[in-house]
C-alpha atoms as a PDB file:
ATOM      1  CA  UNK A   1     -15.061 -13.414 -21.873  1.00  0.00           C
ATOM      2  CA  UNK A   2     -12.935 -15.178 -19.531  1.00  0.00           C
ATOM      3  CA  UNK A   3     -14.086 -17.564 -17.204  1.00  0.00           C
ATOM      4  CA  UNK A   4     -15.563 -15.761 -13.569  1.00  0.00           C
ATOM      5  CA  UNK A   5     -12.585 -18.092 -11.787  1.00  0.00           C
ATOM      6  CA  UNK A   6      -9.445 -16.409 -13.877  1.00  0.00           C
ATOM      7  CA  UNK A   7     -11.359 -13.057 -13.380  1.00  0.00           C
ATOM      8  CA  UNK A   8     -11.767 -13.525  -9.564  1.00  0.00           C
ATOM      9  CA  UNK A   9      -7.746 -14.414  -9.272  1.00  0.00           C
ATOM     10  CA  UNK A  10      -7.370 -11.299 -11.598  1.00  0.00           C
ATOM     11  CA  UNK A  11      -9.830  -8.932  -9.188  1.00  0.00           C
ATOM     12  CA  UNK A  12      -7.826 -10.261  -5.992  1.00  0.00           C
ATOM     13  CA  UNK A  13      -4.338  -9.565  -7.451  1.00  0.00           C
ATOM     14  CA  UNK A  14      -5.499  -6.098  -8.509  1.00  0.00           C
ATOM     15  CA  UNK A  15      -7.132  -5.356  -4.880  1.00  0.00           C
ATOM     16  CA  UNK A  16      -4.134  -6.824  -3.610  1.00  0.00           C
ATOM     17  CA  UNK A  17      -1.592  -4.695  -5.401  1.00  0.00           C
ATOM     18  CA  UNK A  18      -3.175  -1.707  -5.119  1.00  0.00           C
ATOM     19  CA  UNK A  19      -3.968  -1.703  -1.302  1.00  0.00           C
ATOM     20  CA  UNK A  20      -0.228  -2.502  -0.446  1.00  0.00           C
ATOM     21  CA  UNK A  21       1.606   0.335  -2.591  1.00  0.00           C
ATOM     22  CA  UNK A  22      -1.042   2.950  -2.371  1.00  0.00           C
ATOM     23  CA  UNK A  23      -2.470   2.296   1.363  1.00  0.00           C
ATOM     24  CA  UNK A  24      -0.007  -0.252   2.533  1.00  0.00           C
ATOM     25  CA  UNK A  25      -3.121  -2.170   3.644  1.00  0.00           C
ATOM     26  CA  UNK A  26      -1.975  -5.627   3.517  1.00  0.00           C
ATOM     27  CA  UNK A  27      -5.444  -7.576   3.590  1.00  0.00           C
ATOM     28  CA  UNK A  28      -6.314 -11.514   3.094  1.00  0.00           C
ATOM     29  CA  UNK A  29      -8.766 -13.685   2.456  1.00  0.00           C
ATOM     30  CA  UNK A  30     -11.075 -13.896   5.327  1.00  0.00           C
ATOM     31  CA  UNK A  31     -13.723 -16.892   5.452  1.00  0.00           C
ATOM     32  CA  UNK A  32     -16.432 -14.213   7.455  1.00  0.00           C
ATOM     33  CA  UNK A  33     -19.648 -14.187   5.264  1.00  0.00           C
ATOM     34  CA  UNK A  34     -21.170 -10.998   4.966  1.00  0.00           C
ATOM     35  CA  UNK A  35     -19.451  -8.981   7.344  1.00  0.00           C
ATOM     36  CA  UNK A  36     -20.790  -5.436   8.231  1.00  0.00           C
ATOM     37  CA  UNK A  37     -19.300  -2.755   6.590  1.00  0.00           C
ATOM     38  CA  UNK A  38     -19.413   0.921   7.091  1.00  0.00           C
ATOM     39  CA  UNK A  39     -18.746   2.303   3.187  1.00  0.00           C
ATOM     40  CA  UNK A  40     -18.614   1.755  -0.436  1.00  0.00           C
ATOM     41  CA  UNK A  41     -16.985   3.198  -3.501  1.00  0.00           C
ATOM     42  CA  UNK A  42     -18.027   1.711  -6.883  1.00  0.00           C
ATOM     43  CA  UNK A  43     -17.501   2.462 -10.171  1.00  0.00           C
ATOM     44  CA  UNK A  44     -19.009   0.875 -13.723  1.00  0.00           C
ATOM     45  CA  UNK A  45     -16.699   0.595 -16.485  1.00  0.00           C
ATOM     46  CA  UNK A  46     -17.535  -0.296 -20.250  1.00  0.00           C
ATOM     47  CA  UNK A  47     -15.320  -1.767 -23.232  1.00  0.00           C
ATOM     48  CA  UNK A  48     -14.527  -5.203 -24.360  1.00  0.00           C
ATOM     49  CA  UNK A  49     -16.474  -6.024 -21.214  1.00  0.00           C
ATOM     50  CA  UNK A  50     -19.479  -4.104 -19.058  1.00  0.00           C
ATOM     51  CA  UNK A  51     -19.400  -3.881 -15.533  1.00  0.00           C
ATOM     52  CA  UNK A  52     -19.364  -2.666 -11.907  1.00  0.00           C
ATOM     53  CA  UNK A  53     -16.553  -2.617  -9.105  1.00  0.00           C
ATOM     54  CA  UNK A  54     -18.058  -1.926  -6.095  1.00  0.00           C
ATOM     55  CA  UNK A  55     -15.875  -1.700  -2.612  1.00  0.00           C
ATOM     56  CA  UNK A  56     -17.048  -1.953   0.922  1.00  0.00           C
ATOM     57  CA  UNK A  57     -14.640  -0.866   3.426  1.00  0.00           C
ATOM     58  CA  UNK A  58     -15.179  -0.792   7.503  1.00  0.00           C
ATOM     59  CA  UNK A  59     -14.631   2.261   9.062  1.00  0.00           C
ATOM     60  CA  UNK A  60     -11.232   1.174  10.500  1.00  0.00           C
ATOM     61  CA  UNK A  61      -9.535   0.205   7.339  1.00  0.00           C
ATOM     62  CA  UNK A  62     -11.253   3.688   5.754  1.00  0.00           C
ATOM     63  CA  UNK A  63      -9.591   5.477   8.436  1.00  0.00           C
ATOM     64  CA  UNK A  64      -6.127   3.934   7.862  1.00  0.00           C
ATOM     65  CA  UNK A  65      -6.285   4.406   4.165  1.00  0.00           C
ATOM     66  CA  UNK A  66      -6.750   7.995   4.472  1.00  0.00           C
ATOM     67  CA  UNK A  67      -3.996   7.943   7.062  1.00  0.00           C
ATOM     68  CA  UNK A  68      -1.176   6.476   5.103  1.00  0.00           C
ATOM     69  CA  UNK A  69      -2.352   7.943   1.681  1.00  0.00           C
ATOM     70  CA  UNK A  70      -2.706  11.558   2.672  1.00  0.00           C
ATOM     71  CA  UNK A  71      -0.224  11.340   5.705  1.00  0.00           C
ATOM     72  CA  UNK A  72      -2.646  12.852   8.358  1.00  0.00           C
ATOM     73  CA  UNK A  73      -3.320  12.434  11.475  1.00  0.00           C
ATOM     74  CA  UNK A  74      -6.670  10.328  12.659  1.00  0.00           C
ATOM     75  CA  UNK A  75      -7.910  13.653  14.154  1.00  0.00           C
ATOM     76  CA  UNK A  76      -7.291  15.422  10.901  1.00  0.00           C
ATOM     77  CA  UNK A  77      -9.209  13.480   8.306  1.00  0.00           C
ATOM     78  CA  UNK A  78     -12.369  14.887   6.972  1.00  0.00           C
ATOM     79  CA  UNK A  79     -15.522  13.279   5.389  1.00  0.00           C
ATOM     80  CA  UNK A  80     -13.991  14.323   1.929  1.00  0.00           C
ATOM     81  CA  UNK A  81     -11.003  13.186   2.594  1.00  0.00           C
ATOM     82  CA  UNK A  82     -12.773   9.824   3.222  1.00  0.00           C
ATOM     83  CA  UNK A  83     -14.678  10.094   0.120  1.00  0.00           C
ATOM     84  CA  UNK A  84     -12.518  11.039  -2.362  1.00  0.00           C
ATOM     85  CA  UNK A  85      -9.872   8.005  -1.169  1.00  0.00           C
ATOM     86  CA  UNK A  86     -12.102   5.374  -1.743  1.00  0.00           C
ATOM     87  CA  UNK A  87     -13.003   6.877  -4.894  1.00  0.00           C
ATOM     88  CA  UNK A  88      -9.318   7.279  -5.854  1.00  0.00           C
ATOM     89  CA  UNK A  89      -8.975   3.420  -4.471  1.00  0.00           C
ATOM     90  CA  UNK A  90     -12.112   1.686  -6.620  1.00  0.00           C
ATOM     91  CA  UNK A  91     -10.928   4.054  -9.736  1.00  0.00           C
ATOM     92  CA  UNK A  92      -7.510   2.436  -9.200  1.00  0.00           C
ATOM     93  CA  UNK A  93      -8.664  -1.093  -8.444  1.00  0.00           C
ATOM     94  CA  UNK A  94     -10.556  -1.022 -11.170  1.00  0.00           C
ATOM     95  CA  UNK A  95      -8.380   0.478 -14.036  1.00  0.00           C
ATOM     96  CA  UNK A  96      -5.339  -2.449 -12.696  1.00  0.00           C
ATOM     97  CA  UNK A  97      -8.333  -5.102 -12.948  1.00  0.00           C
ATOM     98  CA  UNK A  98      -9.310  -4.383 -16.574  1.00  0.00           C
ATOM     99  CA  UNK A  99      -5.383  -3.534 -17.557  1.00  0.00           C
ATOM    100  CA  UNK A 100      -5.125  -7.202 -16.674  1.00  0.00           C
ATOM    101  CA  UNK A 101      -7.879  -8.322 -18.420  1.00  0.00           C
ATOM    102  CA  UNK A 102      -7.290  -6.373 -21.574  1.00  0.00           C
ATOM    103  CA  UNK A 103      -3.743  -4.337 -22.041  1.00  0.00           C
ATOM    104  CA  UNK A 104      -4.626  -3.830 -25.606  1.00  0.00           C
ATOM    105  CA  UNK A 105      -8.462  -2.501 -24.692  1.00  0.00           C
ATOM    106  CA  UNK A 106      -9.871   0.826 -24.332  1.00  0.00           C
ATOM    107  CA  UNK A 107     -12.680   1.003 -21.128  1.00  0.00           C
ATOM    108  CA  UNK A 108     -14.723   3.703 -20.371  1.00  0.00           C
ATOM    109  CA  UNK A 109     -15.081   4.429 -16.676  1.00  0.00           C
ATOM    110  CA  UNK A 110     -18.305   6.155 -14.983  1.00  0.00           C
ATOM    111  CA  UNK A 111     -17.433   8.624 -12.221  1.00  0.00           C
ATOM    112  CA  UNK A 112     -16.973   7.086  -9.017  1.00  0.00           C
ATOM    113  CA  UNK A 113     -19.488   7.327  -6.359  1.00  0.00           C
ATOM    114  CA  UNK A 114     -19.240   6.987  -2.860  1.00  0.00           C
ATOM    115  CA  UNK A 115     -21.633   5.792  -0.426  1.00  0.00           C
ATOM    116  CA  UNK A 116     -21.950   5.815   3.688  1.00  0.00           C
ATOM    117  CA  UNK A 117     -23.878   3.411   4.530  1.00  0.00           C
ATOM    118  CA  UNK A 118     -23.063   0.988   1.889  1.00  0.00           C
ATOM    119  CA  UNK A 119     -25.973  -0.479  -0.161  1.00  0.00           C
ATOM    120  CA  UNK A 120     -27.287  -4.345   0.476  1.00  0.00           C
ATOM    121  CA  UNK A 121     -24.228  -6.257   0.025  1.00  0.00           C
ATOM    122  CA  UNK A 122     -24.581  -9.342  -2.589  1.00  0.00           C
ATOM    123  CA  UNK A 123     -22.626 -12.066  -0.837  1.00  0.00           C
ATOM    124  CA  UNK A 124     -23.140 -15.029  -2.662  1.00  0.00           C
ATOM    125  CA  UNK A 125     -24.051 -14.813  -6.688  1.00  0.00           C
ATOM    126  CA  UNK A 126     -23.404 -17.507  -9.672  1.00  0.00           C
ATOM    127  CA  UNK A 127     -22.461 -14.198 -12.106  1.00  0.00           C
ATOM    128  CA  UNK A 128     -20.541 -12.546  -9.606  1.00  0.00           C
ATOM    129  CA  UNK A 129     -17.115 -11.762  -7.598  1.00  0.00           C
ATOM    130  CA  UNK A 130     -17.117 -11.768  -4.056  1.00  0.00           C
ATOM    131  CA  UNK A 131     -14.502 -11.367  -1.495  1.00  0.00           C
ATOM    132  CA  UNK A 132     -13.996 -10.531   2.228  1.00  0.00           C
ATOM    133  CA  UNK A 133     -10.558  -9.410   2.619  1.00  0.00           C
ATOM    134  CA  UNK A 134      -9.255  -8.727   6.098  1.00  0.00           C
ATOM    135  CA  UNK A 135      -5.986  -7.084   7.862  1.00  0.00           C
ATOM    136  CA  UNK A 136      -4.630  -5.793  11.219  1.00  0.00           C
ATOM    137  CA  UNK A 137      -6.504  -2.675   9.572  1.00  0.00           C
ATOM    138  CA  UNK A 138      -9.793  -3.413   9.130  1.00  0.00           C
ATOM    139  CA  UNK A 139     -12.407  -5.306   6.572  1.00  0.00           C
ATOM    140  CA  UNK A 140     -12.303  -4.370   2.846  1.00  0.00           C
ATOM    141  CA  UNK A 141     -15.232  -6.578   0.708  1.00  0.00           C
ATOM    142  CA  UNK A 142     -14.870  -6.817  -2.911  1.00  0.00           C
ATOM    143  CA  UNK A 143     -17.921  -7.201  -5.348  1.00  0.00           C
ATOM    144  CA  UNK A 144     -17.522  -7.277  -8.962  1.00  0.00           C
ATOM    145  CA  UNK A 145     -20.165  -7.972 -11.659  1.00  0.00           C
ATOM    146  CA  UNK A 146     -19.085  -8.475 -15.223  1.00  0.00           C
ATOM    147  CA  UNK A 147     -22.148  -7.839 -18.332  1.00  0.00           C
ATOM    148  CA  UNK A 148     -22.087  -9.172 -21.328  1.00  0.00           C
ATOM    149  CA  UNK A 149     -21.810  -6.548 -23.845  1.00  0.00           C
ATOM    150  CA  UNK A 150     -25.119  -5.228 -25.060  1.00  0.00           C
ATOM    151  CA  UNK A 151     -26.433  -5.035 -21.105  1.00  0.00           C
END
């Protein structure tokens, strides 16, 4: 498995990537601990690697995603339409991530699950991604936790 350092610049290129061309959400780093967020999106995945990409997104950056994905208007967006973008954006975060890790791999993905409020948010961990990303948009957290196979 690589080392969690490699995988966190891997995870931040893939969040990275996929916010600008699908959302145009350009987010970065942000030294806030543990900010407050208003939703989550995760999804597990399985393969030459086990684990779980989990999203947090504040209601601001939620709202422009939807905006710019689905071309509405603020008044127009629905509580599905929030859900099933930030499913759509952890499914897609997550499938770039382990294309990076692996090209050659086949992962299983669970079905994305979406969340309002988020669960406890894991900001520091010794086995674990974290990042607080922030833009003109909003605040979009990043947790990922990679298993050895077998857990």
């Amino acid at each position: 498995m690589e080392n969690l350092d490699t995988m966190k610049e891997m995870v931040e290129a893939s969040i990275f990537e996929v916010f600008e061309k699908m959302f145009y959400l350009f987010l970065e780093p942000d030294g806030v601990e543990c900010p407050d967020y208003d939703a989550e999106a995760h999804v597990s995945f399985s393969g030459s690697m086990n684990g779980k990409l989990r999203l947090l997104l504040s209601e601001k950056a939620t709202k422009v995603m939807v905006k710019n994905m689905l071309n509405l208007e603020e008044g127009d967006i629905t509580d599905g339409d929030i859900e099933d973008c930030l499913k759509e954006a952890v499914n897609m975060a997550c499938g770039n991530f382990l294309a990076k890790m692996d090209d050659t791999g086949r992962f299983a993905l669970s079905i994305s699950a979406f969340l309002k409020p988020p669960e406890s948010v894991l900001c520091r961990s010794d086995d674990t991604i974290s990042l607080n990303l922030t833009s003109d948009d909003g605040e979009v957290g990043v947790i990922m936790q990679v298993f050895p196979n077998g857990t």
